[in-house]
Protein backbone atom coordinates (compact mmCIF):
# COMPACT_ATOMS: atom_id res chain seq x y z
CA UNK A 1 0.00 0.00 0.00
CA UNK A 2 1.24 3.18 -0.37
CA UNK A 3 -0.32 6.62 0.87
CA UNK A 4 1.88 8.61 -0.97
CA UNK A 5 0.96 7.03 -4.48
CA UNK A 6 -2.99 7.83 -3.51
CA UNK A 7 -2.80 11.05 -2.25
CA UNK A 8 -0.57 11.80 -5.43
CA UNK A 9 -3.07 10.64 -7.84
CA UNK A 10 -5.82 12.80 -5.80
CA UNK A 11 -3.40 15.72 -5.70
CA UNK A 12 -2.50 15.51 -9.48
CA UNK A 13 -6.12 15.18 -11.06
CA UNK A 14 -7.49 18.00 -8.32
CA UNK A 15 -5.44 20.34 -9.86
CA UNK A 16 -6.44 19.31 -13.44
CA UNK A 17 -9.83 20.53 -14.43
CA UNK A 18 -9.58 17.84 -17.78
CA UNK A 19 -8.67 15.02 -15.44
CA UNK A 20 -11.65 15.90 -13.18
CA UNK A 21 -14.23 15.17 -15.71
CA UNK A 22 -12.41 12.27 -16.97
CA UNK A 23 -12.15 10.71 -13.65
CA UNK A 24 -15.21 11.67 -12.96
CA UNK A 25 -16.90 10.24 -16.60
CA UNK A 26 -14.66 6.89 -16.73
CA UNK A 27 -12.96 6.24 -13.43
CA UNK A 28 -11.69 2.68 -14.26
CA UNK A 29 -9.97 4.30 -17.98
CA UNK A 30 -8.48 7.27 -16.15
CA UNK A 31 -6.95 5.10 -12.81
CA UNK A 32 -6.05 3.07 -15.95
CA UNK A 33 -4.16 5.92 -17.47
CA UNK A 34 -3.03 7.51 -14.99
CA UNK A 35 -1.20 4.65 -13.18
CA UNK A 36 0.23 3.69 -16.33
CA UNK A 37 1.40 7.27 -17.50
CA UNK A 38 1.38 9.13 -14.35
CA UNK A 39 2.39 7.54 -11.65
CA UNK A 40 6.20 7.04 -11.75
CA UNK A 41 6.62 10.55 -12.49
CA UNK A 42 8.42 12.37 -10.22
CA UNK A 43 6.25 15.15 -8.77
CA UNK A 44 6.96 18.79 -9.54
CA UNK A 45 9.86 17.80 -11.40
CA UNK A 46 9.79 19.29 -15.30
CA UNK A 47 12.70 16.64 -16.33
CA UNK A 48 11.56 13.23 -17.93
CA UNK A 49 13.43 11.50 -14.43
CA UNK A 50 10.74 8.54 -13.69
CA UNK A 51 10.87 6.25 -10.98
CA UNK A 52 10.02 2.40 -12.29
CA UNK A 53 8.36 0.99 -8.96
CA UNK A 54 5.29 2.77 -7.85
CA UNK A 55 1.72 0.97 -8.62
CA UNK A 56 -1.60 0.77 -6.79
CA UNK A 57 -2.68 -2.31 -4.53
CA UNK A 58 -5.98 -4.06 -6.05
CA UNK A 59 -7.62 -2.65 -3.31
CA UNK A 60 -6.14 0.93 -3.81
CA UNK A 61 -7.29 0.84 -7.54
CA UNK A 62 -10.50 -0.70 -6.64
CA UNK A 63 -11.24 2.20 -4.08
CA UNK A 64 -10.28 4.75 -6.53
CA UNK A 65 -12.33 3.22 -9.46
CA UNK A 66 -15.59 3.28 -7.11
CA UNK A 67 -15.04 6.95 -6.26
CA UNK A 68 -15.08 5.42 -2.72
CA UNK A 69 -13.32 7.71 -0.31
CA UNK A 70 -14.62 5.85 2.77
CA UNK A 71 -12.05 3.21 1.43
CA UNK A 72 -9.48 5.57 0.60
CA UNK A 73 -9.65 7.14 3.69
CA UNK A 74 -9.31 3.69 5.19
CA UNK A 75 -6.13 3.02 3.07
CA UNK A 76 -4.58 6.18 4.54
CA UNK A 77 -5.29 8.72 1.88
CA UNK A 78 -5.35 12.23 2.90
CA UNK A 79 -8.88 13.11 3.74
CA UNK A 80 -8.71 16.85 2.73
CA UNK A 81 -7.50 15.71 -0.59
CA UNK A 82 -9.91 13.28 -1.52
CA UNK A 83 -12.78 15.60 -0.07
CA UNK A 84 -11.43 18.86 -2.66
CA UNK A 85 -11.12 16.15 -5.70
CA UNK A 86 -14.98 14.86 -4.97
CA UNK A 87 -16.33 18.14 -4.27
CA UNK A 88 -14.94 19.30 -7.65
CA UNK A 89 -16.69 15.91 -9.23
CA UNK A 90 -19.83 15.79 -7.52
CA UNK A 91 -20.86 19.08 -5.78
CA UNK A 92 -22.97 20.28 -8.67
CA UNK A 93 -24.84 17.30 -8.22
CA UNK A 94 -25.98 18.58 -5.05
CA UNK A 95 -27.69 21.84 -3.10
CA UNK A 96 -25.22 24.03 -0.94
CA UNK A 97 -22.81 21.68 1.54
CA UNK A 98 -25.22 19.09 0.84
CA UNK A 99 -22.16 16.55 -0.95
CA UNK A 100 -19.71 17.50 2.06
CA UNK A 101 -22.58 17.04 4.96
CA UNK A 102 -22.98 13.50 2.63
CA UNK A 103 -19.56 13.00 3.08
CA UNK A 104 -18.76 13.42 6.27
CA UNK A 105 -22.01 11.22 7.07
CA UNK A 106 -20.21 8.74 5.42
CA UNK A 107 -17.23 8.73 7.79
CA UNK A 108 -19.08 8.89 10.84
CA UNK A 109 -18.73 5.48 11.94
CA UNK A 110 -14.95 6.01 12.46
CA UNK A 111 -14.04 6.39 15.75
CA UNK A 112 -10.25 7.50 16.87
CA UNK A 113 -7.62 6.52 16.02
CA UNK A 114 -8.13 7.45 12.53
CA UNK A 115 -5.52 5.66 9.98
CA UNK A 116 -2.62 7.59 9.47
CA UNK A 117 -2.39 10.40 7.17
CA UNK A 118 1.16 11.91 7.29
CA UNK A 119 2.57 12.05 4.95
């Protein structure tokens, strides 16, 4: 498992407003992609240096290609991430706070400790 490579992918396609709507239109294609393209890049860094060993766990993918951030949250993902990425997909969906009151319904079974999010 590895935090760093989930909270990468949520970081990178936030910041995209193309990657939003394909992540949000074809999840499975764009995790796909992205892993594949993305993911041994080395952040920030405007050289063609790649690393060769970074991949998701079944699991990880799984989570990501369900848009299920009560799974990636379990997995250690970074929940502000992962709540800025959905809002961006699937606010308009909803009235005002409505998808972030949804979310945070959603988490509410959690009880401390919470899994680790440092990154």
């Amino acid at each position: 498992m590895s935090k760093y490579l989930l909270d990468k992918f949520l970081y990178t396609v936030d910041r995209d407003p193309d990657l939003i709507e394909r992540y949000r239109e074809d999840a499975a294609g764009t995790v796909a992609w992205w892993e594949q393209e993305m993911a041994n890049q080395i952040l920030n860094c405007h050289t063609a240096e790649r690393s060769t060993w970074l991949a998701f766990t079944d699991e990880e993918r799984e989570a990501l290609r369900e848009h299920d951030h009560v799974a990636l949250f379990g997995l250690g993902a970074h929940p502000f991430l992962t709540l800025t990425l959905f809002i961006a997909m699937f606010e308009r969906d909803h009235g005002p706070l409505e998808y972030q009151k949804a979310y945070g319904r959603a988490l509410q079974h959690l009880t401390l400790p919470y899994p680790d999010v440092a990154t």
